[in-house]
PDB file of N, CA and C in Angstrom:
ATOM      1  N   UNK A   1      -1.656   3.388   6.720  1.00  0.00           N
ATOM      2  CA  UNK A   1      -1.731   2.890   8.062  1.00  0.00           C
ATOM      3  C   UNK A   1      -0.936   1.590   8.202  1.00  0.00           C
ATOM      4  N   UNK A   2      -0.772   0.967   7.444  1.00  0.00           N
ATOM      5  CA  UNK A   2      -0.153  -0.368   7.321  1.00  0.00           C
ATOM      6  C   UNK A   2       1.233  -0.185   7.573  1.00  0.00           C
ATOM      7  N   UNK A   3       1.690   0.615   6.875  1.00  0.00           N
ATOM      8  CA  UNK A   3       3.068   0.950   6.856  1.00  0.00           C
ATOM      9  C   UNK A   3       3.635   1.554   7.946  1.00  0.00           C
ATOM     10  N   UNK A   4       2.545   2.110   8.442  1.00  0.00           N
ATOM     11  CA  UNK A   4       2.950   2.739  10.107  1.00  0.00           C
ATOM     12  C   UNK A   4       2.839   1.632  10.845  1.00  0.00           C
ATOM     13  N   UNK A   5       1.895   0.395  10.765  1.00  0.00           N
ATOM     14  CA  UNK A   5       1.730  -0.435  11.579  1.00  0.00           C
ATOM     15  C   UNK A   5       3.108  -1.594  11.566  1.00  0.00           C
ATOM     16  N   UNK A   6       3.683  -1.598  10.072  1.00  0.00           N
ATOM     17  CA  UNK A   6       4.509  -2.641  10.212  1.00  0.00           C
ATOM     18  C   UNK A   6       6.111  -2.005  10.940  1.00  0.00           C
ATOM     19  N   UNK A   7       5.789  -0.703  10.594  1.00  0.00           N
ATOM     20  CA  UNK A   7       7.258  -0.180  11.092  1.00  0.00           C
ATOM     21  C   UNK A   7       7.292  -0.343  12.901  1.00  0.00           C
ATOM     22  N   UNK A   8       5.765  -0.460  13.463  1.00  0.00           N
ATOM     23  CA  UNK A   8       5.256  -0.292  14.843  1.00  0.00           C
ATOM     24  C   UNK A   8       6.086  -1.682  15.259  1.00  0.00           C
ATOM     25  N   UNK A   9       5.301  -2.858  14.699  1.00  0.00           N
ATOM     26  CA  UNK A   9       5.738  -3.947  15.196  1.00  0.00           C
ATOM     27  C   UNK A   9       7.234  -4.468  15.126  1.00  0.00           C
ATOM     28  N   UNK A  10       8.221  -3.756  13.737  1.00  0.00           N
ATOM     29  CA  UNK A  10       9.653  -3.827  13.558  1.00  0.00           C
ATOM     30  C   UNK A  10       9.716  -3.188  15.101  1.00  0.00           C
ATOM     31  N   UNK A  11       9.530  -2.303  15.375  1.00  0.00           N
ATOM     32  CA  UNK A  11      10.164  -1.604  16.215  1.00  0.00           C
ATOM     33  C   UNK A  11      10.210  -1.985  17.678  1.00  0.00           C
ATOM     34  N   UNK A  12       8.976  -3.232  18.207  1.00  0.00           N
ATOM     35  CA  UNK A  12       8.807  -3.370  19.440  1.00  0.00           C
ATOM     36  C   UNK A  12       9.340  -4.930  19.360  1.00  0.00           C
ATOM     37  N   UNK A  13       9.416  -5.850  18.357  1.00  0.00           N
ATOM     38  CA  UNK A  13      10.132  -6.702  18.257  1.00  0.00           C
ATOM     39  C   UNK A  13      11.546  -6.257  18.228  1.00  0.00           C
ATOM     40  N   UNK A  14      12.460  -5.508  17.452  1.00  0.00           N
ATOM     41  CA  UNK A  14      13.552  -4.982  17.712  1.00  0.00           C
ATOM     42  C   UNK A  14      13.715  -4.620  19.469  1.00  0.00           C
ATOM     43  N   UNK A  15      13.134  -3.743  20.439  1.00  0.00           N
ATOM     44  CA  UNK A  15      13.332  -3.694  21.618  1.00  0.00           C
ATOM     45  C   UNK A  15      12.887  -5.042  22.523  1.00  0.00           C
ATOM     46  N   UNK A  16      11.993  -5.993  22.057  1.00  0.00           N
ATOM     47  CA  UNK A  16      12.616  -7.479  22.950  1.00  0.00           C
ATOM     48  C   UNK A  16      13.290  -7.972  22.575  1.00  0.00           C
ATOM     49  N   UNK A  17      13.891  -8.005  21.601  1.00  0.00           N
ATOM     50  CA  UNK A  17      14.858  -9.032  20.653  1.00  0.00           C
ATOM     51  C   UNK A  17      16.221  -8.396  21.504  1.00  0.00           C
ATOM     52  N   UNK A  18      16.572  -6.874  21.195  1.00  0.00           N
ATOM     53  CA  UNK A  18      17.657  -6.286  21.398  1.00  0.00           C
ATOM     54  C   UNK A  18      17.950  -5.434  22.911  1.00  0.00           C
ATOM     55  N   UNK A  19      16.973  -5.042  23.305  1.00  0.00           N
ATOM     56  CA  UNK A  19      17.256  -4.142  24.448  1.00  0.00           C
ATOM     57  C   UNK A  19      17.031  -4.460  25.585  1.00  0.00           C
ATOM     58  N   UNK A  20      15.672  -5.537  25.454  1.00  0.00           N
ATOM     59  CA  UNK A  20      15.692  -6.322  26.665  1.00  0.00           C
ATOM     60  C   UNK A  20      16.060  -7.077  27.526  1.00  0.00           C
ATOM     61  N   UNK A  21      17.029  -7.421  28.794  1.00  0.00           N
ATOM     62  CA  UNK A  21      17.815  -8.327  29.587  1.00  0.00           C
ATOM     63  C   UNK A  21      16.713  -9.217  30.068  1.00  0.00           C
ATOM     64  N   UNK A  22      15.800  -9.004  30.256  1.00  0.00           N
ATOM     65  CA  UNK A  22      14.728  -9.800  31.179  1.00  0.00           C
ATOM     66  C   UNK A  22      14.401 -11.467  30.646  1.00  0.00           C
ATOM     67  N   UNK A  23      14.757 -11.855  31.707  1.00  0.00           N
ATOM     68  CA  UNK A  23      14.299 -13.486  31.393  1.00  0.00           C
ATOM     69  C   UNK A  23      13.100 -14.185  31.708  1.00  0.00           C
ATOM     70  N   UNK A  24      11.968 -14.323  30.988  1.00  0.00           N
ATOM     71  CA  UNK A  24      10.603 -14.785  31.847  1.00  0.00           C
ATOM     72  C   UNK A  24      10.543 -16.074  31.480  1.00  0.00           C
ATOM     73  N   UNK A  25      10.204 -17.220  32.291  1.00  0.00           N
ATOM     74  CA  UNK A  25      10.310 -18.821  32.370  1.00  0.00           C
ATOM     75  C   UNK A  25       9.320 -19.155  31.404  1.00  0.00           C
ATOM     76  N   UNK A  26       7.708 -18.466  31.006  1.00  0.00           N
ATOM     77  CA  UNK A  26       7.025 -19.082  30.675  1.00  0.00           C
ATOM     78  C   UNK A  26       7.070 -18.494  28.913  1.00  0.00           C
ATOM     79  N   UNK A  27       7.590 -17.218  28.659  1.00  0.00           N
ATOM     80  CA  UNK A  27       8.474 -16.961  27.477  1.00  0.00           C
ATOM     81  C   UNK A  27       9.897 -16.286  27.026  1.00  0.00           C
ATOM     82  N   UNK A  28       9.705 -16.913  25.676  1.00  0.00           N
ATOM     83  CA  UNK A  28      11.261 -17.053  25.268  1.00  0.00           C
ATOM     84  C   UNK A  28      10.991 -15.169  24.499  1.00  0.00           C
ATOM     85  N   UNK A  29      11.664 -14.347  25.115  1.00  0.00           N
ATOM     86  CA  UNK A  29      11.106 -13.145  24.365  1.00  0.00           C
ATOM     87  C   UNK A  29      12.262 -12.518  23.000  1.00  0.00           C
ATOM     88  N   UNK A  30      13.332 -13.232  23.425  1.00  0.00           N
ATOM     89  CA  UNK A  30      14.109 -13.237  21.829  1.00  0.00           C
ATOM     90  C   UNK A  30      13.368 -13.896  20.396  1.00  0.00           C
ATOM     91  N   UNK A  31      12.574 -15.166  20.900  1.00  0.00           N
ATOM     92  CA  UNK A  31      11.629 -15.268  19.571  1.00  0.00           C
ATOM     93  C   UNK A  31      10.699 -14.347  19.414  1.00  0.00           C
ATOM     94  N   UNK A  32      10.059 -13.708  20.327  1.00  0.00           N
ATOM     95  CA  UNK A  32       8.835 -13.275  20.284  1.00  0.00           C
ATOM     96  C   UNK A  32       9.165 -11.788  19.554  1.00  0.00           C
ATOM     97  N   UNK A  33      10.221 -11.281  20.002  1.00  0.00           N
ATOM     98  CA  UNK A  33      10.615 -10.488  18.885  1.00  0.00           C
ATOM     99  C   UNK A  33      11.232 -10.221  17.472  1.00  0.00           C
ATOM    100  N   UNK A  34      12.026 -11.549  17.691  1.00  0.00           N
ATOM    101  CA  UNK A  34      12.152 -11.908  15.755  1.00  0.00           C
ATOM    102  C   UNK A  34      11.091 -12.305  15.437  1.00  0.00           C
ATOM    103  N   UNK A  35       9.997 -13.382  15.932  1.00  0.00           N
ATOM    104  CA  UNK A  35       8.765 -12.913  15.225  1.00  0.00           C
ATOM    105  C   UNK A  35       8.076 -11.741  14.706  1.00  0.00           C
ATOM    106  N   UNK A  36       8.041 -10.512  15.693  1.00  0.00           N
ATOM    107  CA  UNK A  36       7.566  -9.572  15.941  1.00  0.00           C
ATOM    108  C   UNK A  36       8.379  -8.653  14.513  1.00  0.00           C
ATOM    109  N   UNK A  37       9.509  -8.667  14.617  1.00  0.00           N
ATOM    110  CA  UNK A  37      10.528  -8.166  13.760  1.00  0.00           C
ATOM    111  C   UNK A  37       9.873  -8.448  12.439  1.00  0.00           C
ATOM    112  N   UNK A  38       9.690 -10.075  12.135  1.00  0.00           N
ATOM    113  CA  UNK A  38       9.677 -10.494  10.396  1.00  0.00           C
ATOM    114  C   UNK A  38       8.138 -10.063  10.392  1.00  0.00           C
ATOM    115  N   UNK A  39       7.148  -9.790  11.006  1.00  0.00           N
ATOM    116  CA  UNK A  39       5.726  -9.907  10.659  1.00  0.00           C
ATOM    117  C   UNK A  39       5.740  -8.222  10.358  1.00  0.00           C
ATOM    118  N   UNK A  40       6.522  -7.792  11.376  1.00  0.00           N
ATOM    119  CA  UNK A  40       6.888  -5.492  10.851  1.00  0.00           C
ATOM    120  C   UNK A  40       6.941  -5.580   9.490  1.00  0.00           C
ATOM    121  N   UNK A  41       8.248  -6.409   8.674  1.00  0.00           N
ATOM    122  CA  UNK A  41       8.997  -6.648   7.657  1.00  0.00           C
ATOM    123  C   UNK A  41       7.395  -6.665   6.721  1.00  0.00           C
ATOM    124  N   UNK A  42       7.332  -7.915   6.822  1.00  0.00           N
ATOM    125  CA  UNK A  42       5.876  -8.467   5.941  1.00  0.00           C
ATOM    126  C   UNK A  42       5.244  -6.444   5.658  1.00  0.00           C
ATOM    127  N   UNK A  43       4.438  -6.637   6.773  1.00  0.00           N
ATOM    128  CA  UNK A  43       3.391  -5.824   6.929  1.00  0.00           C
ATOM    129  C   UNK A  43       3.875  -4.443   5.852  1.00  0.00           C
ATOM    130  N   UNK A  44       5.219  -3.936   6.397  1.00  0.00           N
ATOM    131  CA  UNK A  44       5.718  -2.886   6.050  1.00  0.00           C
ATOM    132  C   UNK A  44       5.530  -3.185   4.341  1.00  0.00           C
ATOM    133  N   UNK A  45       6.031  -4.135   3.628  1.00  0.00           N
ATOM    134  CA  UNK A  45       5.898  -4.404   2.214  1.00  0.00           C
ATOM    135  C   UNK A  45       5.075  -4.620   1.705  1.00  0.00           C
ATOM    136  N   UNK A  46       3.779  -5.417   2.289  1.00  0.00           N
ATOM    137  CA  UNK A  46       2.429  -5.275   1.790  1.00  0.00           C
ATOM    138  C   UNK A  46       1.750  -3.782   1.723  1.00  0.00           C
ATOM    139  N   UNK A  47       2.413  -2.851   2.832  1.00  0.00           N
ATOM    140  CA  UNK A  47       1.727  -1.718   2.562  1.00  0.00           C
ATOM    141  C   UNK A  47       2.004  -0.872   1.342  1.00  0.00           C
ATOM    142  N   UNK A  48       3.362  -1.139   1.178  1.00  0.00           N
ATOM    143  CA  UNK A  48       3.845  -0.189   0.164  1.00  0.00           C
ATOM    144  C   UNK A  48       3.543  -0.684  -1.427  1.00  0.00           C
ATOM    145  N   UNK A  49       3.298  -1.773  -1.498  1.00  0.00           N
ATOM    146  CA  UNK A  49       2.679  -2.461  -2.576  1.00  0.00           C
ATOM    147  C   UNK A  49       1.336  -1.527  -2.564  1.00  0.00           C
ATOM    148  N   UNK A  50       0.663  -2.288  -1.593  1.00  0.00           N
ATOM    149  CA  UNK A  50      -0.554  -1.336  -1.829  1.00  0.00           C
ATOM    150  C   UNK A  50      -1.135  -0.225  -2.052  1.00  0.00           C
ATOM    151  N   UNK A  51      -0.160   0.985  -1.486  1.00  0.00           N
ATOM    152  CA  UNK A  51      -0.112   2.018  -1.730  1.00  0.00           C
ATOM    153  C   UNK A  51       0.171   2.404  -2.943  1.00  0.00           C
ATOM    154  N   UNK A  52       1.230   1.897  -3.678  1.00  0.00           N
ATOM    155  CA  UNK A  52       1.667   2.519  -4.989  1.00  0.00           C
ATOM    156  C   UNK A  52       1.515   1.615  -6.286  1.00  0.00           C
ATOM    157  N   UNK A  53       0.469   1.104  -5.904  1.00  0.00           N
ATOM    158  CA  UNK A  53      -0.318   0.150  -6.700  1.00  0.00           C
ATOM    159  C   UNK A  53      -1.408   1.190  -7.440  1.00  0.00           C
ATOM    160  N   UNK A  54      -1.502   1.057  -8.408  1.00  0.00           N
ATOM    161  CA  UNK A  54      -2.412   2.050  -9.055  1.00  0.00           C
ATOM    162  C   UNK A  54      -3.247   1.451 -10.528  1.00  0.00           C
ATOM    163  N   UNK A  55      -4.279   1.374 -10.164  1.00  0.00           N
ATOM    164  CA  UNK A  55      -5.421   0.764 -11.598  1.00  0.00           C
ATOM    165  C   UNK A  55      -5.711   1.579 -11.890  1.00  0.00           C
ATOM    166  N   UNK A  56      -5.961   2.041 -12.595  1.00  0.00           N
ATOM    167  CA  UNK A  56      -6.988   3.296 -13.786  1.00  0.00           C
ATOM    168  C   UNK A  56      -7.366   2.520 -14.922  1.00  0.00           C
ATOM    169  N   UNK A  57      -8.379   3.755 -15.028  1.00  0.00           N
ATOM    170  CA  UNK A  57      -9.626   3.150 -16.115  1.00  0.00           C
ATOM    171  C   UNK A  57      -9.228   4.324 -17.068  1.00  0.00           C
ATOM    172  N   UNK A  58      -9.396   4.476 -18.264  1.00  0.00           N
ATOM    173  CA  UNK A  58      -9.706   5.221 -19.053  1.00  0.00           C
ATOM    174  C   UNK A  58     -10.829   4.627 -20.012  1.00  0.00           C
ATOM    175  N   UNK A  59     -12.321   5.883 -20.056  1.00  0.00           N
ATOM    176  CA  UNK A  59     -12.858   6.277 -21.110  1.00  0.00           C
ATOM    177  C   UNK A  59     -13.047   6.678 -21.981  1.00  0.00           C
ATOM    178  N   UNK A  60     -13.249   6.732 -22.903  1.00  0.00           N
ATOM    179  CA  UNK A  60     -13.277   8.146 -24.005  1.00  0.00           C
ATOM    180  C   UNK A  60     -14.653   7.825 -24.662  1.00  0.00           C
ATOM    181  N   UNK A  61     -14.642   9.179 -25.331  1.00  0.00           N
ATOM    182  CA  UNK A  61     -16.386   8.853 -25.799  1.00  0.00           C
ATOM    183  C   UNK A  61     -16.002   9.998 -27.394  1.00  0.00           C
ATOM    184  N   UNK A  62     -16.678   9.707 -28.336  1.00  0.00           N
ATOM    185  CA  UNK A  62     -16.528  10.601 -29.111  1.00  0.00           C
ATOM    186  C   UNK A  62     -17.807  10.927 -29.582  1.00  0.00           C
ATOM    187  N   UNK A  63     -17.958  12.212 -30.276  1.00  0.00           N
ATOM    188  CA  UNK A  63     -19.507  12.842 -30.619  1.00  0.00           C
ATOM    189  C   UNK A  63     -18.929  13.338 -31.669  1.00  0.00           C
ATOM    190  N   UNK A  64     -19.684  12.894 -32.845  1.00  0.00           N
ATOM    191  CA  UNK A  64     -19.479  13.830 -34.205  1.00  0.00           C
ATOM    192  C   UNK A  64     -20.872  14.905 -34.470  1.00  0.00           C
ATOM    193  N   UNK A  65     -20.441  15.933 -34.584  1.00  0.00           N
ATOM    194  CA  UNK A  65     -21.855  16.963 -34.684  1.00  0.00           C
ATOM    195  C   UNK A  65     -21.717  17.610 -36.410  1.00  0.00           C
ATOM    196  N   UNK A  66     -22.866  17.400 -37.179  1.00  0.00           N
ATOM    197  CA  UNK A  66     -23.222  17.322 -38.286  1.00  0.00           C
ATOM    198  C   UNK A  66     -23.461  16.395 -39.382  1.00  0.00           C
ATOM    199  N   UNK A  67     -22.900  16.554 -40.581  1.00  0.00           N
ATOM    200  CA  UNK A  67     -22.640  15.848 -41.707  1.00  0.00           C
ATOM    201  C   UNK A  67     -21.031  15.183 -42.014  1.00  0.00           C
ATOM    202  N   UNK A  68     -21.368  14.804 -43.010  1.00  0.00           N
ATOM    203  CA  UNK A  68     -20.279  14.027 -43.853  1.00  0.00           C
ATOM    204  C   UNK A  68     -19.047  14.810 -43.795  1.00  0.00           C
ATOM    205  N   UNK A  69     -18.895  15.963 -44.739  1.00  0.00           N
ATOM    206  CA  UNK A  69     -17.965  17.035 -44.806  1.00  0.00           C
ATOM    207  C   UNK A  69     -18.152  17.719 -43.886  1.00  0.00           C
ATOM    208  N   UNK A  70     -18.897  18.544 -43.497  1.00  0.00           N
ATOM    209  CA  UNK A  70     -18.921  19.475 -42.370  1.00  0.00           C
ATOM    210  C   UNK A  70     -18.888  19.546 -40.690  1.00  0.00           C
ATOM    211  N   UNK A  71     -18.703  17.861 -40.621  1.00  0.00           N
ATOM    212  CA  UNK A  71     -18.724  17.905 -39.169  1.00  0.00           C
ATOM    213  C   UNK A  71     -17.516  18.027 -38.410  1.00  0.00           C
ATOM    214  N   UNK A  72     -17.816  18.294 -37.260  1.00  0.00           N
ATOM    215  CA  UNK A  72     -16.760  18.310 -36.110  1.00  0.00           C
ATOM    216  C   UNK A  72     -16.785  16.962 -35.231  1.00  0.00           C
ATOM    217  N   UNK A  73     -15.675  16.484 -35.163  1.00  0.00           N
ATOM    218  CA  UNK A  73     -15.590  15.796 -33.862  1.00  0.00           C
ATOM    219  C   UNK A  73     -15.148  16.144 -32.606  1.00  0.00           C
ATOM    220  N   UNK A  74     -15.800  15.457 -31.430  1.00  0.00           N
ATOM    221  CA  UNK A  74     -15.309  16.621 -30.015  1.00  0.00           C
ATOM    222  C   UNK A  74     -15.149  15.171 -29.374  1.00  0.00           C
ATOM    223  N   UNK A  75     -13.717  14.857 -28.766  1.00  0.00           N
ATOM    224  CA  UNK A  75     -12.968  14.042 -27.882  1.00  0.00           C
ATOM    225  C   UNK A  75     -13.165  14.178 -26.604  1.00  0.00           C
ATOM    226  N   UNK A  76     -13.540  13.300 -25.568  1.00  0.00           N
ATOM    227  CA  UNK A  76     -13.595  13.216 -24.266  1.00  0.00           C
ATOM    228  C   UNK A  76     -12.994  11.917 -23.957  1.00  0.00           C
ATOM    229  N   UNK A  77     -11.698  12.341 -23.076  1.00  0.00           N
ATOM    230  CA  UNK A  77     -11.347  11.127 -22.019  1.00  0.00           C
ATOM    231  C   UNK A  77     -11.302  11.643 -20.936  1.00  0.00           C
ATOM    232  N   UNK A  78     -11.493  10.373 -20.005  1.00  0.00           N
ATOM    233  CA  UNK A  78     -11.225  10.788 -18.676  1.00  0.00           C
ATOM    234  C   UNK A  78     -10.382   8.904 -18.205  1.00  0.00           C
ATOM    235  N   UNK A  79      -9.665   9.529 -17.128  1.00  0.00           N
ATOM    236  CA  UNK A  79      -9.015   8.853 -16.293  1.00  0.00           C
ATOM    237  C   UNK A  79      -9.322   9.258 -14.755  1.00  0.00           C
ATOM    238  N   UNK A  80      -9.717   7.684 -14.341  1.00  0.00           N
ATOM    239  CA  UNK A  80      -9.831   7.725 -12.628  1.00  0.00           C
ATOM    240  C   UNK A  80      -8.923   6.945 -12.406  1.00  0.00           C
ATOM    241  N   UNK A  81      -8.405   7.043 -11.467  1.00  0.00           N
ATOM    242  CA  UNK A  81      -7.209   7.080 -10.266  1.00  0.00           C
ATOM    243  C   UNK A  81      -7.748   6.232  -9.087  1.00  0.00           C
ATOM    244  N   UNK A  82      -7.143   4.780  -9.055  1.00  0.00           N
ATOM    245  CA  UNK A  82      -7.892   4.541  -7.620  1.00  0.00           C
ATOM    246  C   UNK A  82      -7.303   4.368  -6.635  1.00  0.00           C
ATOM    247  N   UNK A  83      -6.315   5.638  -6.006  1.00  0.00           N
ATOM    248  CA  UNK A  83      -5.294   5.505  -5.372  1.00  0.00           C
ATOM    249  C   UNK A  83      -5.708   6.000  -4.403  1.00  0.00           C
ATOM    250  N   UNK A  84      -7.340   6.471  -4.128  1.00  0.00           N
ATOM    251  CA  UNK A  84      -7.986   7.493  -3.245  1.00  0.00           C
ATOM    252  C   UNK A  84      -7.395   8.552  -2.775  1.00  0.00           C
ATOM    253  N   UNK A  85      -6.557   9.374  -3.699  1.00  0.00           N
ATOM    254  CA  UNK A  85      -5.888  10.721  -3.398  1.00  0.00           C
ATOM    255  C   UNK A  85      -6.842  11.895  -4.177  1.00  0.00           C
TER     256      UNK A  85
END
């Protein structure tokens, strides 16, 4: 959502910055869209950080079943993903 949001605000700062002729006395709307522009920018890069940012855990657990010589060992790992996919 972030990334949709920062591309939102690139995009409506880009149309006051660039497309708009209109002059209003009480704002300057060429800043208000290079503002608008660098905060898209921001937003857009924090999202994608965040997104493809990825922690995992790995467990493992081991179980030996029997004796000395005769046993087996049985391996379990697991890995979680906290990328909420």
């Amino acid at each position: 959502m972030s990334i949709g949001a920062g591309v939102l605000l690139f995009v409506i700062g880009a149309i006051l910055r660039f497309a708009l002729t209109v002059q209003v006395a009480w704002i300057d709307l060429l800043l208000v869209g290079n503002i608008l522009m660098g905060a898209g920018i921001v937003v857009f890069v924090l999202g994608l950080i965040f997104t493809f940012r990825r922690r995992r855990s790995v467990s493992s657990r081991r179980t030996v079943i029997g004796h000395e010589d005769g046993g087996s060992t049985v391996r379990r790992t697991s890995h979680t993903d906290d990328t909420g996919l």
